[in-house]
C-alpha atoms as a PDB file:
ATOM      1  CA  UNK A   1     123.690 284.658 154.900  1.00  0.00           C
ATOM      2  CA  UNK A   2     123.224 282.105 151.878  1.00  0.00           C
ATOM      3  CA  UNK A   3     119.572 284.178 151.540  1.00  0.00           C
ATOM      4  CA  UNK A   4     121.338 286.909 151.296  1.00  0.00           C
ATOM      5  CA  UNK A   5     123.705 286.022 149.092  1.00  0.00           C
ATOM      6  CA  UNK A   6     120.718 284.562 146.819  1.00  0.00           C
ATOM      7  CA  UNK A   7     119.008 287.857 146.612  1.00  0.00           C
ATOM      8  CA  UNK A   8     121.442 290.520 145.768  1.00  0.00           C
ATOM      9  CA  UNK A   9     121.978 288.460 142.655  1.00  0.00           C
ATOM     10  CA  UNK A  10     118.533 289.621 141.599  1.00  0.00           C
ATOM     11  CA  UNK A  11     117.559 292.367 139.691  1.00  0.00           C
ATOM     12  CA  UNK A  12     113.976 292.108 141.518  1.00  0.00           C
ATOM     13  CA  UNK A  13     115.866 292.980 144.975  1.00  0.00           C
ATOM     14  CA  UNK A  14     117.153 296.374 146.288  1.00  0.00           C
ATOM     15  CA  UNK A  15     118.789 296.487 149.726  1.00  0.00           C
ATOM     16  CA  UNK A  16     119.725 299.686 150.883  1.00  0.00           C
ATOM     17  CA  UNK A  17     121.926 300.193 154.695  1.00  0.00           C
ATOM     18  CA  UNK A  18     122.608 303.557 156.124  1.00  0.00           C
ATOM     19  CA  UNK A  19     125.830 303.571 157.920  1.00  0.00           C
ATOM     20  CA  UNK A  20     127.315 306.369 160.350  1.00  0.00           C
ATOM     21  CA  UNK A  21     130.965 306.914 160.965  1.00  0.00           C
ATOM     22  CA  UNK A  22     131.386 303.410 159.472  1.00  0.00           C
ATOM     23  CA  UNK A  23     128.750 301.962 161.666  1.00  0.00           C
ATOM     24  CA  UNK A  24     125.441 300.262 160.005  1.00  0.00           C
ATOM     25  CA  UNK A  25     122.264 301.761 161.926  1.00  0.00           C
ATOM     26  CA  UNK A  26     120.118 300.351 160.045  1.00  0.00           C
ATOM     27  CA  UNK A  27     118.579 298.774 156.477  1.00  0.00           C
ATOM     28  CA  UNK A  28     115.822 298.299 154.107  1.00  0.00           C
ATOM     29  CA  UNK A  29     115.119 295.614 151.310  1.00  0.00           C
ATOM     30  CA  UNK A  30     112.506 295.502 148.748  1.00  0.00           C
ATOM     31  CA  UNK A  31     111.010 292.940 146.292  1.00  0.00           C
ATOM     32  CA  UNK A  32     109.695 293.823 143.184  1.00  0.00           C
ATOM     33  CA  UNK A  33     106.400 291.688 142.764  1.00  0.00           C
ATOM     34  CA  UNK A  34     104.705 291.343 138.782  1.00  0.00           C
ATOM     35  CA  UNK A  35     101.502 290.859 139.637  1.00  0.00           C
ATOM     36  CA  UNK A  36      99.469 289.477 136.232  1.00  0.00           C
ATOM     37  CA  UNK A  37      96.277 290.871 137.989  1.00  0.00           C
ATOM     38  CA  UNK A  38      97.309 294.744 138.409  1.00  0.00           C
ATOM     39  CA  UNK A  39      98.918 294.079 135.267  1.00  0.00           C
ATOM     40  CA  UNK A  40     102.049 296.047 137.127  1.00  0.00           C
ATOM     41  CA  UNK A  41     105.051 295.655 139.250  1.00  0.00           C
ATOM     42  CA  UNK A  42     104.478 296.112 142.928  1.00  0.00           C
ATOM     43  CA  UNK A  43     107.034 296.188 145.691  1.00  0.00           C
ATOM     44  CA  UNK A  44     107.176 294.863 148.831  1.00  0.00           C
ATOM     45  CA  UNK A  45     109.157 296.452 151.398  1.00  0.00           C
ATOM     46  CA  UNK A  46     110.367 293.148 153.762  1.00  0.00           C
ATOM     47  CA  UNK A  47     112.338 294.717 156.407  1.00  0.00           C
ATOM     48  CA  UNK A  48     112.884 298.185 157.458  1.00  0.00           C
ATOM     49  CA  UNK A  49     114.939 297.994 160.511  1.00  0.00           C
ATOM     50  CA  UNK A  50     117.381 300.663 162.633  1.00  0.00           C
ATOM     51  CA  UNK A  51     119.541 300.131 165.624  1.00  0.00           C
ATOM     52  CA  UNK A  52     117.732 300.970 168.585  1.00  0.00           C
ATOM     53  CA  UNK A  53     119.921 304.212 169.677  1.00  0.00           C
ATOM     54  CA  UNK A  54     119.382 305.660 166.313  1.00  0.00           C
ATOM     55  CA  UNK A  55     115.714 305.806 166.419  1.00  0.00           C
ATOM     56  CA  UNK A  56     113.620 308.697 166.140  1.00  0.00           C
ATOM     57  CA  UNK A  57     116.747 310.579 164.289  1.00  0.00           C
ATOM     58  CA  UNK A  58     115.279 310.166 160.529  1.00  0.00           C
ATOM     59  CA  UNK A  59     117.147 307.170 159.616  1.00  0.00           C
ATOM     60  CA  UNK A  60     113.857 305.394 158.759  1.00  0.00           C
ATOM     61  CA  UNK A  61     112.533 308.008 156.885  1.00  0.00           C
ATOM     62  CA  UNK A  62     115.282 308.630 154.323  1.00  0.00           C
ATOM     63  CA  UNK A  63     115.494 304.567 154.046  1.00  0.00           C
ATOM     64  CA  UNK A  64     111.726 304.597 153.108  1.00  0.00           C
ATOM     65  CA  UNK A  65     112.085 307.722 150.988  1.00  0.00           C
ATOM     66  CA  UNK A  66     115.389 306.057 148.810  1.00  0.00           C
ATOM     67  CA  UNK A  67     113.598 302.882 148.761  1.00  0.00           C
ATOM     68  CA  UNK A  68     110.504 304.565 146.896  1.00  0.00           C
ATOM     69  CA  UNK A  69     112.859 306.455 144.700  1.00  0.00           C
ATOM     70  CA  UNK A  70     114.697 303.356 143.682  1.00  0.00           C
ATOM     71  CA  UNK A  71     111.106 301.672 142.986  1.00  0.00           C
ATOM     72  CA  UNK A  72     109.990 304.729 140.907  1.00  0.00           C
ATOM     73  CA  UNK A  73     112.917 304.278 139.055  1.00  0.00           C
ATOM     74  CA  UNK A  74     111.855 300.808 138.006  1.00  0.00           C
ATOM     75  CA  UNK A  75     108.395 301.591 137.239  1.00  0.00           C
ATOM     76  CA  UNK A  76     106.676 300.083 140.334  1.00  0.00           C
ATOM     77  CA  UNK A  77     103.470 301.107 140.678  1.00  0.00           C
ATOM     78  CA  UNK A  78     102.614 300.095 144.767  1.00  0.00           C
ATOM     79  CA  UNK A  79     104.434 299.635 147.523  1.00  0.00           C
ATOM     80  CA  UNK A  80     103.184 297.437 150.062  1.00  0.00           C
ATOM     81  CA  UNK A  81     104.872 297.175 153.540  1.00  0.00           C
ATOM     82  CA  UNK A  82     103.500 295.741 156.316  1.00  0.00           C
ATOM     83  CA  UNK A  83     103.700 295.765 160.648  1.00  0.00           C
ATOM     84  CA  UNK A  84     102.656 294.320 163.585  1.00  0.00           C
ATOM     85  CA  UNK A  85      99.290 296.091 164.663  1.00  0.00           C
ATOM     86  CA  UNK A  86     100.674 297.494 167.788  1.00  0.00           C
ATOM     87  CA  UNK A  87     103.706 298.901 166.192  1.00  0.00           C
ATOM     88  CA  UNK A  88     102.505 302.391 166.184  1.00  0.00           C
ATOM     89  CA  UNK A  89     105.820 304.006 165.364  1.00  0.00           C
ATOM     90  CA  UNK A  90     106.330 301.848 162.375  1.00  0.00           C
ATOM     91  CA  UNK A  91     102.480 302.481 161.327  1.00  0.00           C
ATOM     92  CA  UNK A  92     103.133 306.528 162.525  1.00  0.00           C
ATOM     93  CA  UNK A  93     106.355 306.361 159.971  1.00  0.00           C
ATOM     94  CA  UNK A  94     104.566 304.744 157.362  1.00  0.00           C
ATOM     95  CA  UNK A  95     101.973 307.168 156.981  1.00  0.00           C
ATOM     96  CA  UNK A  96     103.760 310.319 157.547  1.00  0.00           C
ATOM     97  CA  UNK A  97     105.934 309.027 154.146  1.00  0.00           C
ATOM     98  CA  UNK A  98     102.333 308.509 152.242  1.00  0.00           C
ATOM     99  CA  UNK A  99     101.451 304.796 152.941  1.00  0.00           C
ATOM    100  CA  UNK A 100      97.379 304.356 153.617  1.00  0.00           C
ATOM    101  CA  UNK A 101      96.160 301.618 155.624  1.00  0.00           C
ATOM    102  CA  UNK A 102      93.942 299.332 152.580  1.00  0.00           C
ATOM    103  CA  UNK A 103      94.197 295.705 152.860  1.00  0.00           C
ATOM    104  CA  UNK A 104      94.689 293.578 155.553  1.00  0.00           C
ATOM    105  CA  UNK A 105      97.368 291.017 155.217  1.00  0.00           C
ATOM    106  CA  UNK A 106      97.033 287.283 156.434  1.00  0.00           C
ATOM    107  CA  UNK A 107      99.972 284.446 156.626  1.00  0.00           C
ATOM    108  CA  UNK A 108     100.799 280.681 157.695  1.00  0.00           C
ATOM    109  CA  UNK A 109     103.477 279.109 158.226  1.00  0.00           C
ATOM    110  CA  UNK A 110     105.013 276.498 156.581  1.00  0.00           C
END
């Protein structure tokens, strides 16, 4: 909770929950990112998540679509998100809302 406490204080954070009948179903957050490279602000879209009995209903889709409003609005000028590769209904919604497949992304942990 203390993460999230530490990012809503930031004006480089947007979280954004869809609730039913007082219920949460589900949430989004993104980061703004300045990247000196782009010369630009880029977003990253961390989570995108919705209960499971409220899949497949357009909750997801109007989450991703107010999230990229809310980064126009800010002048971001990419959105990144990223997903498992065999996550084909998270790589399905992602596309059908305008996201291409470009880069590949790599971690570690720390």
């Amino acid at each position: 909770m203390s993460m999230l406490r530490r990012a809503m204080v930031s004006s480089d954070y947007e979280l954004l929950v869809a609730e039913l009948n007082g219920e949460i179903v589900g949430f989004i957050d993104r980061w703004n990112i300045y990247d000196l490279s782009e010369g630009a602000i880029l977003s990253s879209v961390e989570n995108l998540y919705v209960v499971p009995r409220f899949r497949r209903r357009g909750v997801g889709g109007e989450l991703l679509q107010k999230i990229v409003k809310g980064a126009k609005r800010k002048g971001v000028r990419e959105i990144h998100v990223s997903t498992r590769f065999d996550n084909k209904f998270a790589i399905d919604l992602y596309e059908k809302h305008g996201f291409m497949k470009r880069n590949m992304q790599l971690e570690m942990e720390l």
